[in-house]
N, C-alpha and C. Protein backbone atom coordinates (compact mmCIF):
# COMPACT_ATOMS: atom_id res chain seq x y z
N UNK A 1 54.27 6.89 -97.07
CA UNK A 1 54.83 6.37 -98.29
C UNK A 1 54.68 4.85 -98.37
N UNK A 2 55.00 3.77 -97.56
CA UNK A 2 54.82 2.55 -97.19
C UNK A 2 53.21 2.30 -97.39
N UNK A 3 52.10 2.93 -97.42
CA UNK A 3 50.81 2.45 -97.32
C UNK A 3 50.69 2.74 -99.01
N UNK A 4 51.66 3.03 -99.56
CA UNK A 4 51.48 3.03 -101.16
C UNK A 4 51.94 2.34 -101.91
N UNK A 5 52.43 1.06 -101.15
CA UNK A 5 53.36 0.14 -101.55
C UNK A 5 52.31 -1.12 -102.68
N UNK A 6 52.57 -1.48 -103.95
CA UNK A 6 51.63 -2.75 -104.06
C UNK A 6 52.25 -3.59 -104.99
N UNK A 7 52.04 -4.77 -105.09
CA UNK A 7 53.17 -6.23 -105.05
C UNK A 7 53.28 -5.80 -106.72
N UNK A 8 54.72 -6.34 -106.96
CA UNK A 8 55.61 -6.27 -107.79
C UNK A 8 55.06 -7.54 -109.11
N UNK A 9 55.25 -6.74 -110.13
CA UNK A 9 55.09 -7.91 -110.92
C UNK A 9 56.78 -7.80 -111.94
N UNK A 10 57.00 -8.89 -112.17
CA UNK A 10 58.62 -8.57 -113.12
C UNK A 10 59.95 -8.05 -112.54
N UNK A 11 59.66 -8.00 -111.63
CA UNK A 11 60.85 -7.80 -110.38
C UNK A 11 61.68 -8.69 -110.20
N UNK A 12 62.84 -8.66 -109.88
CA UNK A 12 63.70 -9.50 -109.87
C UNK A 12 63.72 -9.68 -108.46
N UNK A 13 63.39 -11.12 -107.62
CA UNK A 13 63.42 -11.21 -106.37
C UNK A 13 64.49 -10.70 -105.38
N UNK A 14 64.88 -10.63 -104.38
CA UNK A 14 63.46 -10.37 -103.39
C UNK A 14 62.60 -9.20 -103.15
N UNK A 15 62.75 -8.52 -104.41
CA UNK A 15 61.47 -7.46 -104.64
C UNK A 15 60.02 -7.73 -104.35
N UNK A 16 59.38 -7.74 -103.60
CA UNK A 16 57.70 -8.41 -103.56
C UNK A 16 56.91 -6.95 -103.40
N UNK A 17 57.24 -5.96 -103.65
CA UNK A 17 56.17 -4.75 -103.56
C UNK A 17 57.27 -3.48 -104.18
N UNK A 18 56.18 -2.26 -104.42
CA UNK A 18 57.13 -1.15 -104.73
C UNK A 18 55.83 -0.04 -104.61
N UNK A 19 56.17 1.41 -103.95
CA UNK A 19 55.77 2.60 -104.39
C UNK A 19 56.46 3.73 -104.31
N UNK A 20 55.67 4.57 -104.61
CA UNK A 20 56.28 5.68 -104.39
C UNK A 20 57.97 5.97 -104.44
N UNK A 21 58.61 5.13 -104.65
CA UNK A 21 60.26 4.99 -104.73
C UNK A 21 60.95 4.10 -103.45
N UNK A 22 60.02 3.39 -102.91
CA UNK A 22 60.23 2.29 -102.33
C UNK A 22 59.79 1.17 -102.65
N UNK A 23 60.71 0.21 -102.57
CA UNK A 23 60.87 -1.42 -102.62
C UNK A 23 60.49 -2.08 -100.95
N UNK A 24 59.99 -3.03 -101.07
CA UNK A 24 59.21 -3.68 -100.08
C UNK A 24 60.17 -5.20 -100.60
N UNK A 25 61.08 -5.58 -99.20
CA UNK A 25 61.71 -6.69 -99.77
C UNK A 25 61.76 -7.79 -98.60
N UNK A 26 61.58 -8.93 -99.40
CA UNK A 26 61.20 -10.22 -98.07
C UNK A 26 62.34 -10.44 -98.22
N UNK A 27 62.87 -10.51 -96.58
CA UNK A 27 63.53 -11.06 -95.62
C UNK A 27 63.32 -12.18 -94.82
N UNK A 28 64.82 -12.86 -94.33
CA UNK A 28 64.27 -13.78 -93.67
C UNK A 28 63.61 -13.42 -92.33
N UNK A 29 63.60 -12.22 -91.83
CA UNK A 29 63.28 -11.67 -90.42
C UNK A 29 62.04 -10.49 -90.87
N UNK A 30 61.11 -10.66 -91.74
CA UNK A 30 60.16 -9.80 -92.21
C UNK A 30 60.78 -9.33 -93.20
N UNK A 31 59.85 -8.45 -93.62
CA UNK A 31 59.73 -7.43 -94.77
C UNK A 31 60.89 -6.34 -94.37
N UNK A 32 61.37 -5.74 -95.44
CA UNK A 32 62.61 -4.73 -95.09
C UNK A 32 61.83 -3.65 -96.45
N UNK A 33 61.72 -2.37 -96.03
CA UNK A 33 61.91 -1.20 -97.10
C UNK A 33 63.53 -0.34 -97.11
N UNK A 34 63.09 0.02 -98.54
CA UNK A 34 64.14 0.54 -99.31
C UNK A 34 63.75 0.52 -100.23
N UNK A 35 65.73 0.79 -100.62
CA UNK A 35 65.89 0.92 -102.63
C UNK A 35 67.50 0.50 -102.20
N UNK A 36 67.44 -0.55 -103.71
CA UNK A 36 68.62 -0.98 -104.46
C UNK A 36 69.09 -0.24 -105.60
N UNK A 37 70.59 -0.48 -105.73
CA UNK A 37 70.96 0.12 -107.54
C UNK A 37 72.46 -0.49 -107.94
N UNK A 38 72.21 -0.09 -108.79
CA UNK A 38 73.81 -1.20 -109.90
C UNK A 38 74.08 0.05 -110.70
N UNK A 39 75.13 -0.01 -110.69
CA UNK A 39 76.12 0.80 -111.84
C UNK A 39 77.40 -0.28 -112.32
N UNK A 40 77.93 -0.29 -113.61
CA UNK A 40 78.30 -0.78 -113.61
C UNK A 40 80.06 -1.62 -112.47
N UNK A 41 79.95 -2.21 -112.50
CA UNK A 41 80.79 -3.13 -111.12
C UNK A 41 80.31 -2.95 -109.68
N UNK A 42 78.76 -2.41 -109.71
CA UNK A 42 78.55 -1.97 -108.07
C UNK A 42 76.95 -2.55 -107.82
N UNK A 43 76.95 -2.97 -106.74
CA UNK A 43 75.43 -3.19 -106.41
C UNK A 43 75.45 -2.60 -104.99
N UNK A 44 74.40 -1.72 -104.55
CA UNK A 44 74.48 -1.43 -103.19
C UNK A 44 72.59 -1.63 -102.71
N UNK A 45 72.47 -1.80 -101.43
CA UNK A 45 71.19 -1.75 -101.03
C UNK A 45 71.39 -0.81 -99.83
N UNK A 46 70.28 0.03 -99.32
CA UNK A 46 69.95 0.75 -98.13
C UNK A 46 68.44 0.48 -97.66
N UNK A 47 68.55 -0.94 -96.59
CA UNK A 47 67.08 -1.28 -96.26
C UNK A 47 66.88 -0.69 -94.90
N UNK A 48 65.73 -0.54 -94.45
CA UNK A 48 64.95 -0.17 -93.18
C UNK A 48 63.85 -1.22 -93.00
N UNK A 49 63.98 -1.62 -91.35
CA UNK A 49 62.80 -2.14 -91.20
C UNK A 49 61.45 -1.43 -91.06
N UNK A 50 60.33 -1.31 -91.00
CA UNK A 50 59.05 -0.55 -91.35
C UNK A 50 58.98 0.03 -90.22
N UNK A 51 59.51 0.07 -88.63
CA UNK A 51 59.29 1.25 -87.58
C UNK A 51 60.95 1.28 -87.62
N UNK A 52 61.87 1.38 -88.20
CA UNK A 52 63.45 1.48 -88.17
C UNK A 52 63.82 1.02 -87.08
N UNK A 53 63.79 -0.30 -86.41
CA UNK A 53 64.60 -1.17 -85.53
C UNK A 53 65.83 -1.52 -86.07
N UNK A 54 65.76 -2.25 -87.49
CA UNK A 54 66.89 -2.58 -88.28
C UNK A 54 66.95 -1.78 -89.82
N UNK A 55 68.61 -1.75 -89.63
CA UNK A 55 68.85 -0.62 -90.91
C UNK A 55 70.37 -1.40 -90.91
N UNK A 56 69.82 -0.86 -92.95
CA UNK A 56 71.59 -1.64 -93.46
C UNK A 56 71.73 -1.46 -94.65
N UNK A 57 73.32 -0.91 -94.99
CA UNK A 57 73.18 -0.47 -95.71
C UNK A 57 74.44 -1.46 -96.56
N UNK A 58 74.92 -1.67 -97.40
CA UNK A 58 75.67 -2.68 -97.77
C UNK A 58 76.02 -2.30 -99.55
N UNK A 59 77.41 -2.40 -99.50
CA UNK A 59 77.92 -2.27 -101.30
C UNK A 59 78.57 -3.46 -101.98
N UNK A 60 78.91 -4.04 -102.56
CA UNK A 60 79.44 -4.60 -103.46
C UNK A 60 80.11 -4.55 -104.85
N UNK A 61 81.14 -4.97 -105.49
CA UNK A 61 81.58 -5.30 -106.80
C UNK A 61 80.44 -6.46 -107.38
N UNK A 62 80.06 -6.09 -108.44
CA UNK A 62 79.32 -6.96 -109.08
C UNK A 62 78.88 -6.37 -110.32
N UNK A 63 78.90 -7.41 -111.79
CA UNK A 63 79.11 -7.03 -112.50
C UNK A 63 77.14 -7.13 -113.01
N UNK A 64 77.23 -6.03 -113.36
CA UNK A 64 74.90 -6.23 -113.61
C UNK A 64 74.97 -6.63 -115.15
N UNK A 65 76.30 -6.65 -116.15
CA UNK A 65 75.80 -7.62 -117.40
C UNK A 65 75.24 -8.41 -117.57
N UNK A 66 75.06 -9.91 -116.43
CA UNK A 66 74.70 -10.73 -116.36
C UNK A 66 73.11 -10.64 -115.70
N UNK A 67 72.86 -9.63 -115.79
CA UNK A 67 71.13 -9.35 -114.21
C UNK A 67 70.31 -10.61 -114.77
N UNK A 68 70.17 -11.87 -113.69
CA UNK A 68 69.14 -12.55 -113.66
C UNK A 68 68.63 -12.68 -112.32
N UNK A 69 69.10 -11.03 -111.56
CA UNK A 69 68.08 -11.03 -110.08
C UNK A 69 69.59 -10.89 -109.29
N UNK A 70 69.31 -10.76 -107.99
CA UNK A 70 70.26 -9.97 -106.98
C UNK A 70 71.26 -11.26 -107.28
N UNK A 71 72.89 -10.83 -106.99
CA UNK A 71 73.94 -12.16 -106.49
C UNK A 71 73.31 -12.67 -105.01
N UNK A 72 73.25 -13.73 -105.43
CA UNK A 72 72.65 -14.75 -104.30
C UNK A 72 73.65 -14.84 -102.55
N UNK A 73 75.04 -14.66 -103.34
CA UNK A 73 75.77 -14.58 -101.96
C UNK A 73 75.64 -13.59 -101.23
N UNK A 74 75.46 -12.23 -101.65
CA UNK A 74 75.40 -11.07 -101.19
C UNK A 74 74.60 -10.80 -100.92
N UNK A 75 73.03 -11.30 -101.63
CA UNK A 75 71.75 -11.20 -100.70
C UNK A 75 71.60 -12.15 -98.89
N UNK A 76 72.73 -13.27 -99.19
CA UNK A 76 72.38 -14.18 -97.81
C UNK A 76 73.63 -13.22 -97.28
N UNK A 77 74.65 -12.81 -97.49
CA UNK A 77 75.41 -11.75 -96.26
C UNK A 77 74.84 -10.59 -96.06
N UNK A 78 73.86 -10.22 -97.16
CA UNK A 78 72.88 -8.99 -96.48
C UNK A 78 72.01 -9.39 -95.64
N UNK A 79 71.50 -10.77 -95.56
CA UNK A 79 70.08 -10.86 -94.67
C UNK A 79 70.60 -11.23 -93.17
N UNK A 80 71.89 -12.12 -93.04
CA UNK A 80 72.69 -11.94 -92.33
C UNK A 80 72.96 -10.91 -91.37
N UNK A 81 73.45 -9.91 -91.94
CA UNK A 81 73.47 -8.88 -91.41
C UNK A 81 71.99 -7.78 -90.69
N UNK A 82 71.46 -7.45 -91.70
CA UNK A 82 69.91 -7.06 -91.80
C UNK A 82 69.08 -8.12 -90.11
N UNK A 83 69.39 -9.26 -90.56
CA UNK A 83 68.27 -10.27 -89.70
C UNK A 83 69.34 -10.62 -88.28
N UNK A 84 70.77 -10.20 -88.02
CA UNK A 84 71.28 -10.13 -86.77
C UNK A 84 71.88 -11.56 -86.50
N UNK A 85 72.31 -11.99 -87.97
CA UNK A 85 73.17 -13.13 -87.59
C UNK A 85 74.41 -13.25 -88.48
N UNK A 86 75.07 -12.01 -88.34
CA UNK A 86 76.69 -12.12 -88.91
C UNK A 86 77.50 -11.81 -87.62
């Protein structure tokens, strides 16, 4: 599924690829696959690293009326976490 991945255009960062129903997302510690989603008051992500060393899965309150791309705080306590420094 990952070798069907090809770079994102109109994505709201840190989206840089997508196939098959995976998202390809830069990290500060590499590339992470998955998928994100919002409903309203919720944002959650479930990433994997590409041989599953690191996995994380993470929810939030957040309101997606406003979507001009992920909340910025919650992407640096996800990478945090994800990249092994929370």
């Amino acid at each position: 599924m990952l070798t069907d991945t090809v770079p994102t255009t109109g994505s709201a960062p840190p989206a840089v690829g997508y196939g098959l129903g995976v998202y390809v997302y830069a990290t500060d510690c590499g590339p992470a696959y998955g998928h994100g989603g919002t409903a309203p008051g919720c944002l959650a992500f479930a990433l994997n690293g590409r041989d599953a060393p690191k996995q994380l899965v993470a929810h939030t309150n957040w309101s997606p009326l406003a979507d001009t791309g992920i909340d910025e705080d919650f992407w640096s306590a996800f990478q945090g976490g994800y990249c092994g420094r929370a």
